[in-house]
N, C-alpha and C. Protein backbone atom coordinates (compact mmCIF):
# COMPACT_ATOMS: atom_id res chain seq x y z
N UNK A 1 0.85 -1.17 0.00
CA UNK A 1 0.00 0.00 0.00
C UNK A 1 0.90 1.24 0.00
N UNK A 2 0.92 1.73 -1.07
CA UNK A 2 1.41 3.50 -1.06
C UNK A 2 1.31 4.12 0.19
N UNK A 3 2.04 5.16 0.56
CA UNK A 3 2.04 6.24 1.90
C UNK A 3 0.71 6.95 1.55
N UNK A 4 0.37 7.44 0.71
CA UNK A 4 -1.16 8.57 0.59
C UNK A 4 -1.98 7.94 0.53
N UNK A 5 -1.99 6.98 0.27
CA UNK A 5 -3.56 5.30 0.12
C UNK A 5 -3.64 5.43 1.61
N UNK A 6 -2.61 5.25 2.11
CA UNK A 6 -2.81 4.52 3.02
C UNK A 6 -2.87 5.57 4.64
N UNK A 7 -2.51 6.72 4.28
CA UNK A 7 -3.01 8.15 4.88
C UNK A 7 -4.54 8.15 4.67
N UNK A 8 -4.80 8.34 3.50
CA UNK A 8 -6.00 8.41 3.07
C UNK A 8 -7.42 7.14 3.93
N UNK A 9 -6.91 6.03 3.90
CA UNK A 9 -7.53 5.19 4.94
C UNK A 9 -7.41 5.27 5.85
N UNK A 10 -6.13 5.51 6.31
CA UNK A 10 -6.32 5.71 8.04
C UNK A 10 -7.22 6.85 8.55
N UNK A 11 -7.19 7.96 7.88
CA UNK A 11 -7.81 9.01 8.06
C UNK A 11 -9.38 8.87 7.82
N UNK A 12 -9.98 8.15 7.05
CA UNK A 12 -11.65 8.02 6.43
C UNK A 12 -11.83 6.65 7.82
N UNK A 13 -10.93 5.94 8.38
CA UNK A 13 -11.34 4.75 9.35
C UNK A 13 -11.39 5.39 10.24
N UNK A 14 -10.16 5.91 10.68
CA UNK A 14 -10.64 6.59 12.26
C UNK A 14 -11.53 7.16 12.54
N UNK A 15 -11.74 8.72 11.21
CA UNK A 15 -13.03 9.36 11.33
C UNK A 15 -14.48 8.50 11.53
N UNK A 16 -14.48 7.76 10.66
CA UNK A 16 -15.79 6.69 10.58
C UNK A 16 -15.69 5.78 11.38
N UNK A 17 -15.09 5.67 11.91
CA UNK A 17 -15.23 4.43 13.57
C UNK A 17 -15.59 5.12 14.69
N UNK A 18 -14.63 6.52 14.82
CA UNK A 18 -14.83 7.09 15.77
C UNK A 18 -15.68 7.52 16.41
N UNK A 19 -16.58 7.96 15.23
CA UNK A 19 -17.91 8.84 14.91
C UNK A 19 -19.14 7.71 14.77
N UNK A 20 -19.16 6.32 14.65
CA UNK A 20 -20.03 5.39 14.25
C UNK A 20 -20.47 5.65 13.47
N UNK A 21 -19.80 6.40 12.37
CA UNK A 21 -21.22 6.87 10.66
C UNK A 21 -20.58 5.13 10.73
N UNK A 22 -22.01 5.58 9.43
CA UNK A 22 -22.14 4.59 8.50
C UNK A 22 -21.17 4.19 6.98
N UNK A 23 -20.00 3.34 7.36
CA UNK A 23 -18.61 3.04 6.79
C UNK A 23 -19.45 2.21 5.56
N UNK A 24 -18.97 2.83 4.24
CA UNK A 24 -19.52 2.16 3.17
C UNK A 24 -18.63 0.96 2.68
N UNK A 25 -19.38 -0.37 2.50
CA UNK A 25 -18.93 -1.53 2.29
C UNK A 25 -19.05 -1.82 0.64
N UNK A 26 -17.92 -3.02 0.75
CA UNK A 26 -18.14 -3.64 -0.88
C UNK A 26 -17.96 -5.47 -0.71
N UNK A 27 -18.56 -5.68 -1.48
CA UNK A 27 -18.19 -7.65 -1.53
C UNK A 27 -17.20 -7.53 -2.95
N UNK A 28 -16.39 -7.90 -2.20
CA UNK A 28 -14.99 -8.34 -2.74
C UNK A 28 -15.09 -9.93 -3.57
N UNK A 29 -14.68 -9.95 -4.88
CA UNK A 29 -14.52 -10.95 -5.53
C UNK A 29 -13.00 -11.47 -5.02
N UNK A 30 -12.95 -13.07 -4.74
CA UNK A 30 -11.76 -13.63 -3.98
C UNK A 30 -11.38 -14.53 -4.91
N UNK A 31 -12.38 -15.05 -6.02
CA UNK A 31 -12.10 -15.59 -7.44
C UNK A 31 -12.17 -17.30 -6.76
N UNK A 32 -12.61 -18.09 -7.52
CA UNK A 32 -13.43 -19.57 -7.61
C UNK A 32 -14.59 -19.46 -6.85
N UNK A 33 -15.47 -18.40 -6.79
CA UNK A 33 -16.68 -18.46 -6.02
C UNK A 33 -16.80 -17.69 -4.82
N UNK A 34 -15.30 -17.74 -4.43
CA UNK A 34 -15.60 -16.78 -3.35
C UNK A 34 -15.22 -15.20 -2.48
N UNK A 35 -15.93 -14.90 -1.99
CA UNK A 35 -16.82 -13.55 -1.61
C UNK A 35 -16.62 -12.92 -0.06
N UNK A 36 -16.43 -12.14 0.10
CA UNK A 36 -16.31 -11.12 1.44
C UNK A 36 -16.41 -9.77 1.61
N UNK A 37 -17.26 -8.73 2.27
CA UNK A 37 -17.52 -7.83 2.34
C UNK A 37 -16.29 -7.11 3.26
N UNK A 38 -16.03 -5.92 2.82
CA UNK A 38 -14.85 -4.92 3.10
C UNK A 38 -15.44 -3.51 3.22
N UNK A 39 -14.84 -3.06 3.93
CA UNK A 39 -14.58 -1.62 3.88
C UNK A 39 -14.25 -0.95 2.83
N UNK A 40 -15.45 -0.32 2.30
CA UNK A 40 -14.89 0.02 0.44
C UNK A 40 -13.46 0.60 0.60
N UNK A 41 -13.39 1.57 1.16
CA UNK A 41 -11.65 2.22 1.44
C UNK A 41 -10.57 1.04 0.72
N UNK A 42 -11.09 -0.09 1.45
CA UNK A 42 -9.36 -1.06 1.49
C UNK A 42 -9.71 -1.73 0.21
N UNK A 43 -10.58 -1.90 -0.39
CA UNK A 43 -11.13 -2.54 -1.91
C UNK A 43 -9.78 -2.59 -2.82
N UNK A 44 -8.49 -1.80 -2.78
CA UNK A 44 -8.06 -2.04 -3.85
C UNK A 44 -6.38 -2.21 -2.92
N UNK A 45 -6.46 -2.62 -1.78
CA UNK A 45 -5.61 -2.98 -0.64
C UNK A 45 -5.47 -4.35 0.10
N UNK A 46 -6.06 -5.16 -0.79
CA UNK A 46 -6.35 -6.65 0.24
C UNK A 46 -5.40 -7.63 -0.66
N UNK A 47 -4.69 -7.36 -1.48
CA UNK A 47 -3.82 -8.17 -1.94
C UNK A 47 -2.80 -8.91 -1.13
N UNK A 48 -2.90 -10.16 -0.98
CA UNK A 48 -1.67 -10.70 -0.40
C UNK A 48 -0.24 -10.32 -0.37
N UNK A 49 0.94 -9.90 0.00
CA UNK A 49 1.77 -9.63 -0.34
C UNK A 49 2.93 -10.65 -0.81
N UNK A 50 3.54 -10.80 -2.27
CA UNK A 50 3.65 -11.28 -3.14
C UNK A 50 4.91 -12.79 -2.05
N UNK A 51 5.47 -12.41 -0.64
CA UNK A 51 6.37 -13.27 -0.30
C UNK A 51 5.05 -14.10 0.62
N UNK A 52 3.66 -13.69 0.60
CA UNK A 52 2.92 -14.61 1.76
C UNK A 52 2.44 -15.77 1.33
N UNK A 53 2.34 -16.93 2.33
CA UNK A 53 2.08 -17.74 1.34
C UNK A 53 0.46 -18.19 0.28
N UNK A 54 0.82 -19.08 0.02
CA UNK A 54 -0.15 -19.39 -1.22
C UNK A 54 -1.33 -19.20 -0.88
N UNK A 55 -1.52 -20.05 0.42
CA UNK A 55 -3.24 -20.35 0.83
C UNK A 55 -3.54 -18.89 1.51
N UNK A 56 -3.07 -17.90 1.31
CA UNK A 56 -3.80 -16.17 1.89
C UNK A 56 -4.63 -15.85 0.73
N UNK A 57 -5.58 -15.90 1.29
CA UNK A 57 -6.74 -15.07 0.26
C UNK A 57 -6.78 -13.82 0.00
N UNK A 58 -6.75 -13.12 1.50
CA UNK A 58 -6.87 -11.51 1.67
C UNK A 58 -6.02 -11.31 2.64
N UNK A 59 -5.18 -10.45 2.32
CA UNK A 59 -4.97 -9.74 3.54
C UNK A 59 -4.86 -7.83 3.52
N UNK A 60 -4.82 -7.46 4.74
CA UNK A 60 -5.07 -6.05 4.81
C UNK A 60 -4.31 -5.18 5.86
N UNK A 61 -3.83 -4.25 5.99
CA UNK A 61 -3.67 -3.34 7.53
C UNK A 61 -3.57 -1.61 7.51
N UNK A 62 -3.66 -1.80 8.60
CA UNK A 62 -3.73 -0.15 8.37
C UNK A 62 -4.15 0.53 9.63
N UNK A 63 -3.73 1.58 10.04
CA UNK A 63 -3.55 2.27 11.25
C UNK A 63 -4.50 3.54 11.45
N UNK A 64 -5.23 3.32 11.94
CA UNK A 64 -6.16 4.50 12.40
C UNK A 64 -6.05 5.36 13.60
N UNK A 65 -5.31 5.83 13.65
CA UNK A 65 -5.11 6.97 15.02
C UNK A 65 -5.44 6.16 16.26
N UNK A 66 -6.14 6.92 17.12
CA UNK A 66 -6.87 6.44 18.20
C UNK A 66 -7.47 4.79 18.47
N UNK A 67 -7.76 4.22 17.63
CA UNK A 67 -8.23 3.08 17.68
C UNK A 67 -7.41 1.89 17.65
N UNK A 68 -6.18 2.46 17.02
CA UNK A 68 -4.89 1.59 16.88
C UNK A 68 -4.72 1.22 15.68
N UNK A 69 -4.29 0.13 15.43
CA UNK A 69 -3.82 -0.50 14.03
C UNK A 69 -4.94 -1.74 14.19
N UNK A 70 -5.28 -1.88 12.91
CA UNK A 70 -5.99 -3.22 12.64
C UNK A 70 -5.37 -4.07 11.64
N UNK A 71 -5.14 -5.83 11.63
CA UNK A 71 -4.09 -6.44 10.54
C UNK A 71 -5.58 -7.72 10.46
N UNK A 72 -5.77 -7.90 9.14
CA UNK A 72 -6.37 -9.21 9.21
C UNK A 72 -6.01 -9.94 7.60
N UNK A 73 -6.31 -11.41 7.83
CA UNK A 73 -6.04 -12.43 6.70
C UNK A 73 -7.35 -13.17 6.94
N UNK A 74 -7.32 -13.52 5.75
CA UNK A 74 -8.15 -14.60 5.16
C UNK A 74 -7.23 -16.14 4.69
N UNK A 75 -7.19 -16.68 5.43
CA UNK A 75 -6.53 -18.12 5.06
C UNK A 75 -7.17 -19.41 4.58
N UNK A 76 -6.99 -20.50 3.92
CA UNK A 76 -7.07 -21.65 3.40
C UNK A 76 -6.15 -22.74 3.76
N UNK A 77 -6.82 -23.92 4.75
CA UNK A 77 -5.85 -24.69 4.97
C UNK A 77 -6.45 -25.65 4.91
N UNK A 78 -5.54 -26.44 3.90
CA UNK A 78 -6.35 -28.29 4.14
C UNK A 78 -6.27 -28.86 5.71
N UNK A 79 -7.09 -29.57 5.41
CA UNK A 79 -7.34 -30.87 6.38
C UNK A 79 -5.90 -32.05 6.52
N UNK A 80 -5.98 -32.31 7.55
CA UNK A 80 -4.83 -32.81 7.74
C UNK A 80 -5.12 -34.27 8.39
N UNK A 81 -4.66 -35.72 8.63
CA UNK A 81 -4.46 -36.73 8.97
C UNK A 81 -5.30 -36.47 10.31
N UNK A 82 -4.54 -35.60 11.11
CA UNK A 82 -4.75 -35.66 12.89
C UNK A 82 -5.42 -35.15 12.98
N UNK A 83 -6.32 -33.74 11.87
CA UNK A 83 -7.33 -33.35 12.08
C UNK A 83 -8.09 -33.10 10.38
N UNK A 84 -8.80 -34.30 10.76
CA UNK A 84 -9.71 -34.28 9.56
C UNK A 84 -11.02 -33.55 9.25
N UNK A 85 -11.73 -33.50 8.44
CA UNK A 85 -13.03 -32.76 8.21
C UNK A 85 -13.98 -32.79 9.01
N UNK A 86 -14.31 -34.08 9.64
CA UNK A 86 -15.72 -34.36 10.23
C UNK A 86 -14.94 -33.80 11.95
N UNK A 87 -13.88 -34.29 12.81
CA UNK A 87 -13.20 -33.92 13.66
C UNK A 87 -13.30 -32.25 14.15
N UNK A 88 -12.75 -31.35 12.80
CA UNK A 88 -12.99 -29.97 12.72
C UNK A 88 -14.46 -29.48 12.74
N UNK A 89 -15.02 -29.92 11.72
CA UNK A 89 -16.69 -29.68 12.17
C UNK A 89 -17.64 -30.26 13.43
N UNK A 90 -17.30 -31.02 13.64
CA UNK A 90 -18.01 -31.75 15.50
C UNK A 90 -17.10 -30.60 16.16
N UNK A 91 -16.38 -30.21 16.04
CA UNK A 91 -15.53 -29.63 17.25
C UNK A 91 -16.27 -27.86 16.92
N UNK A 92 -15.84 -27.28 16.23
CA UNK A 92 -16.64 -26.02 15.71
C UNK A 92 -18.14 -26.01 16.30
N UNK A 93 -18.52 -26.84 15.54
CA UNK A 93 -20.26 -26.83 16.04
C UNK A 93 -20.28 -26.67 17.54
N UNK A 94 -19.42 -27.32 18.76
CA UNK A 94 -19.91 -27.26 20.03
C UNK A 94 -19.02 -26.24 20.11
N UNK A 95 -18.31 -25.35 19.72
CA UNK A 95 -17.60 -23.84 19.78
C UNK A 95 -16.72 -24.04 20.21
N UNK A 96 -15.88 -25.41 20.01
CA UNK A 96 -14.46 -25.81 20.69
C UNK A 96 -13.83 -25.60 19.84
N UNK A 97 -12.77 -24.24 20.28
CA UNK A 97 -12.20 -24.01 18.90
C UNK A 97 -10.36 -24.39 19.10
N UNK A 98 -10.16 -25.25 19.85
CA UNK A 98 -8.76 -25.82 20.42
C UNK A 98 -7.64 -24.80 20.39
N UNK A 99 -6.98 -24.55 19.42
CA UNK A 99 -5.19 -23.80 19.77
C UNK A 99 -5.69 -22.56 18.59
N UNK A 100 -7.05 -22.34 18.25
CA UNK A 100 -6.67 -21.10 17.07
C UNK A 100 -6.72 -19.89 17.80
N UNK A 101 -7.41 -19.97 19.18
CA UNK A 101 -6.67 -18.36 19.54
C UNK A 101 -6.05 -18.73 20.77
N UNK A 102 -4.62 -19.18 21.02
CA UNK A 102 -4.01 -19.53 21.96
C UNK A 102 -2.28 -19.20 20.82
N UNK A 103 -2.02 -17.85 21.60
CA UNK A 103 -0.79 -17.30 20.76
C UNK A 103 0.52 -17.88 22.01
N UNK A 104 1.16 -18.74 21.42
CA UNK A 104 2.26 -19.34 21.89
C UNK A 104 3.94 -18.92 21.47
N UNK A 105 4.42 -17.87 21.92
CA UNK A 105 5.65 -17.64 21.32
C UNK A 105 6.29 -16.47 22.31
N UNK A 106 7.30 -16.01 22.38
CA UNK A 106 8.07 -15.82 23.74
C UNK A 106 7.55 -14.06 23.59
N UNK A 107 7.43 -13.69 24.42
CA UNK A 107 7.25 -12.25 24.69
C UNK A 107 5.89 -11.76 24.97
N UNK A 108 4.87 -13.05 24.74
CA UNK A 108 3.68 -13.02 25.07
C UNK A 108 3.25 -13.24 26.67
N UNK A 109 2.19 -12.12 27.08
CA UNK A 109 2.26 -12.38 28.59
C UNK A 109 0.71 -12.40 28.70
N UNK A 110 0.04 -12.31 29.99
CA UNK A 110 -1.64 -11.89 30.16
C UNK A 110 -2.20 -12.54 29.46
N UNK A 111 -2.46 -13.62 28.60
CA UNK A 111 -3.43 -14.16 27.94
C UNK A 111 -4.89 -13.97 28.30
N UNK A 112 -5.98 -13.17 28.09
CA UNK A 112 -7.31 -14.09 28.87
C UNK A 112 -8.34 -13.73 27.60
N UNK A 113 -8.82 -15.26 27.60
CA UNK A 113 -9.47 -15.65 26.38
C UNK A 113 -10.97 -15.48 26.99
N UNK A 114 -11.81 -14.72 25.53
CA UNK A 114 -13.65 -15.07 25.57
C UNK A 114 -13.75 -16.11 25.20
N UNK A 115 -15.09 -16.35 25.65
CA UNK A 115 -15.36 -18.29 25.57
C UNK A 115 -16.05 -17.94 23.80
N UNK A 116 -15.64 -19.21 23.48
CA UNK A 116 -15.71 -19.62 21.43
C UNK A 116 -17.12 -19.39 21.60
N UNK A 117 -18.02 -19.10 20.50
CA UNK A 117 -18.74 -19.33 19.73
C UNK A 117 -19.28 -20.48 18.72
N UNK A 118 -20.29 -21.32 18.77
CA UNK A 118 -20.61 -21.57 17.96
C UNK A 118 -21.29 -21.17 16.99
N UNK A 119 -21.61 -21.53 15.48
CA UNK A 119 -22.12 -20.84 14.59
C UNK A 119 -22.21 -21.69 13.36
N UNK A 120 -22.72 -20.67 12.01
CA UNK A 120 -22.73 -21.54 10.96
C UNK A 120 -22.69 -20.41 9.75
N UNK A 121 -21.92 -21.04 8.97
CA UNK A 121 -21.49 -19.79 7.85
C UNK A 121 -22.03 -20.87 6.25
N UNK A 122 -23.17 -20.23 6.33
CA UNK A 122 -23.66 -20.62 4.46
C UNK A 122 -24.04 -22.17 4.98
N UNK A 123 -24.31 -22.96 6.13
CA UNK A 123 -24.90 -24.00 6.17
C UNK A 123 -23.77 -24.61 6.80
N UNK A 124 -22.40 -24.33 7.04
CA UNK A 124 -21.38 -25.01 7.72
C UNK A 124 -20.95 -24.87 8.79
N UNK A 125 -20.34 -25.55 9.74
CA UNK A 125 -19.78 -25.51 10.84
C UNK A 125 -18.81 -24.24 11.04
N UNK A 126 -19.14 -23.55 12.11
CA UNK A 126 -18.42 -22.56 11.93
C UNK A 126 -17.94 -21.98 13.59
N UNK A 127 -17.09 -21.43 13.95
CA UNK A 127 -17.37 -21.05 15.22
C UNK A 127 -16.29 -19.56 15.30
N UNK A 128 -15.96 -18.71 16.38
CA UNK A 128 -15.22 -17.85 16.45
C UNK A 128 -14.54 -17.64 17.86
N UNK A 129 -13.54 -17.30 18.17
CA UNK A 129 -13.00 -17.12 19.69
C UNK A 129 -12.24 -15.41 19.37
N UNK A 130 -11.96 -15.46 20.51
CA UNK A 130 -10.79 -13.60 20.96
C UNK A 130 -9.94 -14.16 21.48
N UNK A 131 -9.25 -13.59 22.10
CA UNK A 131 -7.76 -13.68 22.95
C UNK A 131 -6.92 -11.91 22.85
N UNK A 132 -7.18 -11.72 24.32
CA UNK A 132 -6.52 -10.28 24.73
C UNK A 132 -5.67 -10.87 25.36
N UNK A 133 -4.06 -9.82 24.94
CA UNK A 133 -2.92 -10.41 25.16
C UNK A 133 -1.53 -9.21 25.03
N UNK A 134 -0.47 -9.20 26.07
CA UNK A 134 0.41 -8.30 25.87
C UNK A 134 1.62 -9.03 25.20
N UNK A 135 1.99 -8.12 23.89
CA UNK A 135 3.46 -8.53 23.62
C UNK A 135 4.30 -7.69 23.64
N UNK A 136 5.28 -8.10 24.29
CA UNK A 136 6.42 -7.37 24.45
C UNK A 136 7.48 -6.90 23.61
N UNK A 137 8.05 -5.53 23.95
CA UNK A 137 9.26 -5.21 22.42
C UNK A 137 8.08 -4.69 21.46
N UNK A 138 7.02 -5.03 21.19
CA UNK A 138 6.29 -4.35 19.98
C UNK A 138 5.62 -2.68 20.52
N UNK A 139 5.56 -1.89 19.69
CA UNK A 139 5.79 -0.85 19.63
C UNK A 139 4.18 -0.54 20.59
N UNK A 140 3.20 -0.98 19.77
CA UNK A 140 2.02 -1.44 20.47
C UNK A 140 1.91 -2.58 21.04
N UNK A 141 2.37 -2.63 22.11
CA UNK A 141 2.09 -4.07 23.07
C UNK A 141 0.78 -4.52 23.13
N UNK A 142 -0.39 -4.09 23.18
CA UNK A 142 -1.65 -4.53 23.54
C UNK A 142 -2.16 -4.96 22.04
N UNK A 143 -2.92 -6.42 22.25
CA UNK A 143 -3.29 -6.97 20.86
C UNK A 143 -4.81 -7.87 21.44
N UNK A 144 -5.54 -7.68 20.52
CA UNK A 144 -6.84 -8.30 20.82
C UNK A 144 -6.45 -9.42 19.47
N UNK A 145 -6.53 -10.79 19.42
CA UNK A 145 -7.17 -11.60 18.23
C UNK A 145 -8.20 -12.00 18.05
N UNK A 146 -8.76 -11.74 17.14
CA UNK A 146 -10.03 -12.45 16.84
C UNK A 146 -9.67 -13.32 15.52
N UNK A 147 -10.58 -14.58 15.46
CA UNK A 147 -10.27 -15.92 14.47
C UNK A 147 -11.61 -16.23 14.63
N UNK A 148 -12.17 -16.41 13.13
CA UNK A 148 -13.21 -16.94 13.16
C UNK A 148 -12.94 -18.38 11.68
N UNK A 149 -13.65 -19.37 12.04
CA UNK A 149 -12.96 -20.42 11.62
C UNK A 149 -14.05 -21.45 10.95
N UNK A 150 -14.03 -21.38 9.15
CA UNK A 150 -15.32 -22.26 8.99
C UNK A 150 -14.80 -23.61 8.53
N UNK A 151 -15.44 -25.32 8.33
CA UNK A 151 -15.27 -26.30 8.05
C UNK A 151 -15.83 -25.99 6.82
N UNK A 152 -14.90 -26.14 5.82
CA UNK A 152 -15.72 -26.59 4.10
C UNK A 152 -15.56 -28.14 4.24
N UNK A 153 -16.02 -28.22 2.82
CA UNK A 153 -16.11 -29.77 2.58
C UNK A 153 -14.35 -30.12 2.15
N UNK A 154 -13.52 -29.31 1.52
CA UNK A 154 -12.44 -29.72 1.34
C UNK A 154 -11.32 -29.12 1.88
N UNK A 155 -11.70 -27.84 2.65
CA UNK A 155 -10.64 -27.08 3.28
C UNK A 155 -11.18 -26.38 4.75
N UNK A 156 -10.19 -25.76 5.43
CA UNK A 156 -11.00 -24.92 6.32
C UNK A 156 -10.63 -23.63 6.10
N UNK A 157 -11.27 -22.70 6.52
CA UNK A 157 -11.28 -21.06 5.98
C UNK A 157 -10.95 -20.57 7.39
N UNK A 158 -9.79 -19.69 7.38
CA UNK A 158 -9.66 -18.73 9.19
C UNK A 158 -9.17 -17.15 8.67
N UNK A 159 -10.48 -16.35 9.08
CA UNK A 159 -10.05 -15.33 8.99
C UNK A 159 -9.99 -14.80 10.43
N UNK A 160 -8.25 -14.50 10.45
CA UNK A 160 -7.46 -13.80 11.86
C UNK A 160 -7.67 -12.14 11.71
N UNK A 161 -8.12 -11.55 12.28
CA UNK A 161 -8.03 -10.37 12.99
C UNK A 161 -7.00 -10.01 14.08
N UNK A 162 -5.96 -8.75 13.78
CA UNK A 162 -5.59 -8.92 15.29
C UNK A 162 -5.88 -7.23 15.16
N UNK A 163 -6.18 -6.74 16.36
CA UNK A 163 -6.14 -5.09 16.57
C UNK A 163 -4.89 -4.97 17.45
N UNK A 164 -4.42 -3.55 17.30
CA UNK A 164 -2.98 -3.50 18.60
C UNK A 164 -3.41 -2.01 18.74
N UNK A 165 -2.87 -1.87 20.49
CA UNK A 165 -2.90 -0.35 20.72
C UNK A 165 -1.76 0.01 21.83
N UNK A 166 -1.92 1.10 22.20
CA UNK A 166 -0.64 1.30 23.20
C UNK A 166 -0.45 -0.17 24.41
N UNK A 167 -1.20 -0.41 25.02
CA UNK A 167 -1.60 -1.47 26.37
C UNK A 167 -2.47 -2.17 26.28
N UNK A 168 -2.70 -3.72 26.54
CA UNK A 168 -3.80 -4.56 26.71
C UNK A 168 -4.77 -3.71 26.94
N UNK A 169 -5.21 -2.80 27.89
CA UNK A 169 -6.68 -2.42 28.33
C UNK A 169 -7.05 -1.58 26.96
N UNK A 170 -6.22 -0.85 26.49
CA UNK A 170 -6.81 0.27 25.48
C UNK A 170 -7.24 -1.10 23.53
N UNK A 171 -5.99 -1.79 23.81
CA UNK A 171 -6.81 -2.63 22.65
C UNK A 171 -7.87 -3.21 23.05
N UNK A 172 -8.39 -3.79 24.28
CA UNK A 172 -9.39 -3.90 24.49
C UNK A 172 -10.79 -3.02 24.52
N UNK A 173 -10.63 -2.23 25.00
CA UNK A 173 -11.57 -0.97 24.76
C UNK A 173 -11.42 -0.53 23.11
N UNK A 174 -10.48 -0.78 22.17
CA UNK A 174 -10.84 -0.24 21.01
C UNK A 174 -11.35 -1.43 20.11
N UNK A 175 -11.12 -2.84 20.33
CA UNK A 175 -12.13 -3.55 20.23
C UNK A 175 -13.61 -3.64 19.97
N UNK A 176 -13.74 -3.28 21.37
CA UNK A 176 -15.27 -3.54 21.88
C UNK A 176 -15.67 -2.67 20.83
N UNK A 177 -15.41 -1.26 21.32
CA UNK A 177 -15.82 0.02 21.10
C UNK A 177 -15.79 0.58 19.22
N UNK A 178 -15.24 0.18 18.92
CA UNK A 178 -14.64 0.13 17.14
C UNK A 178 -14.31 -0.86 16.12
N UNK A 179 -13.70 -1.96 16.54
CA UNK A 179 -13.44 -2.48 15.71
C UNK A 179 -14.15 -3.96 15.88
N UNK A 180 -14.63 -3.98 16.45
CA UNK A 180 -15.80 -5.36 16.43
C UNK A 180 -16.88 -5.28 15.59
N UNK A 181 -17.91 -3.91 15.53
CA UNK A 181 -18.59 -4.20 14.16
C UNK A 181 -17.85 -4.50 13.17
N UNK A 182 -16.88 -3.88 12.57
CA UNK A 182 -16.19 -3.85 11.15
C UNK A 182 -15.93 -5.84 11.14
N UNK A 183 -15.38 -6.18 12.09
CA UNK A 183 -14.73 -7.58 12.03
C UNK A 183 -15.87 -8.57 11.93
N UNK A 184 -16.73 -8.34 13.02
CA UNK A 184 -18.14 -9.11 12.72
C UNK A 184 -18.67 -8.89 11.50
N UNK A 185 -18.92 -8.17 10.64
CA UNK A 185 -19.35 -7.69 9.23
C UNK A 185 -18.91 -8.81 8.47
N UNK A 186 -17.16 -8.57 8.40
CA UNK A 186 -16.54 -9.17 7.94
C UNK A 186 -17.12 -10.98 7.69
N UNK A 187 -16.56 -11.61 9.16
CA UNK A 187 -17.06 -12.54 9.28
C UNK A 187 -18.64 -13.55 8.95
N UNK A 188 -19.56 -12.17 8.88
CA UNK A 188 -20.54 -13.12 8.88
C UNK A 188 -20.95 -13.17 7.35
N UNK A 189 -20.11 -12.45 6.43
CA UNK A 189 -20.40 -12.11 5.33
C UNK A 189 -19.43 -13.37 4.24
N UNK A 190 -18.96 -13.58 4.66
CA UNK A 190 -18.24 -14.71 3.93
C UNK A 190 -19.19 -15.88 3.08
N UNK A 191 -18.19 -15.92 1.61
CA UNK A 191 -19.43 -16.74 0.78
C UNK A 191 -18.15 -18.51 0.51
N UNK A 192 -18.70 -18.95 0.30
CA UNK A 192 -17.90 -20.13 -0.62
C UNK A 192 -18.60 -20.95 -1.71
N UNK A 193 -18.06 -21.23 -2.63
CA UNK A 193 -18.21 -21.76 -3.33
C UNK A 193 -19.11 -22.90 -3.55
N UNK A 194 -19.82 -23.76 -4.34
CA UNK A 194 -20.82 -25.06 -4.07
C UNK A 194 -20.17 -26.03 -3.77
N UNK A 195 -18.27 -26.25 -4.48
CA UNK A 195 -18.09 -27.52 -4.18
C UNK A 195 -17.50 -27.46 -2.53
N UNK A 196 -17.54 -26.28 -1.60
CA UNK A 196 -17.24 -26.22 -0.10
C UNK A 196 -18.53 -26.58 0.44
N UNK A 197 -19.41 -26.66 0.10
CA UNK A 197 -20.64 -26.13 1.15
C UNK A 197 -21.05 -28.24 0.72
């Protein structure tokens, strides 16, 4: 993303979060069928970046003043031996969403997780969790994740959210307060294809 794109968004997000107007959306073509609604602003900003890997659908970021920075992906990951299709979907459905928001790596402190969600996206197993959490050395230590996580028939879909702000309490409060509609939007808007569903 260019420096003035990306001035230009930070500046139309903060204003429009801050203020709760009404942030004009677009459904994004993701190509073989599938679909996700955005923040028209970032419409021509969700490109993967060319070293990420293959299975990123979307990704996005961008810094809004006061509210902090927001980073999210759209991922694709097969099914695997130890965790197969039907395994991932029984587990989703009762909102057990095991290690996807459990951030394991050194500088991480405070963990405390909201209890998962169950759900269903286009007829599938679907569920979502948070995790507020301090990391250390980063410029913004305070990080909220959100992961919301659907079972297709041949893959599973996780789109990660993370927000960051000065301190755990303030990403939390800019969470709640801002960036949870935009992410819920996100999430519940997701399409897939016939041969997923």
């Amino acid at each position: 993303m260019r420096l003035p794109a990306l001035i230009a968004t930070a500046v139309f997000l903060a204003t429009a979060v801050r203020a709760q107007d009404e942030i004009p959306w677009v459904q994004i073509d993701l190509g073989g069928g599938f679909a996700i609604d955005i923040p028209a602003i970032l419409a021509d900003h969700i490109k993967p970046d060319p070293d990420a890997p293959k299975d990123v659908m979307m990704a996005f970021s961008v810094s809004a003043g006061d509210p902090g920075t927001l980073s999210c992906q759209l991922q694709r990951s097969p099914y695997t031996v130890d965790v197969p299709q039907q395994t991932l979907a029984a587990s989703l459905s009762k909102g057990d969403m095991g290690d996807f928001c459990k951030v394991s790596r050194p500088g991480v402190s405070n963990q405390q997780g909201g209890d998962p969600v169950a759900g269903e996206t286009e007829g599938l197993p679907s569920a979502n969790c948070l995790t507020a959490y301090t990391e250390a050395g980063q410029q913004a230590a305070g990080r909220v994740l959100t992961m919301d996580v659907v079972a297709g028939k041949k893959n599973f879909y996780a789109l990660m959210c993370i927000n960051a702000f000065d301190d755990q309490d303030g990403a939390v409060t800019a969470y709640a307060s801002r960036w949870s509609p935009i992410i819920s939007r996100m999430q519940r808007s997701f399409h897939l294809p016939a041969e997923e569903k």
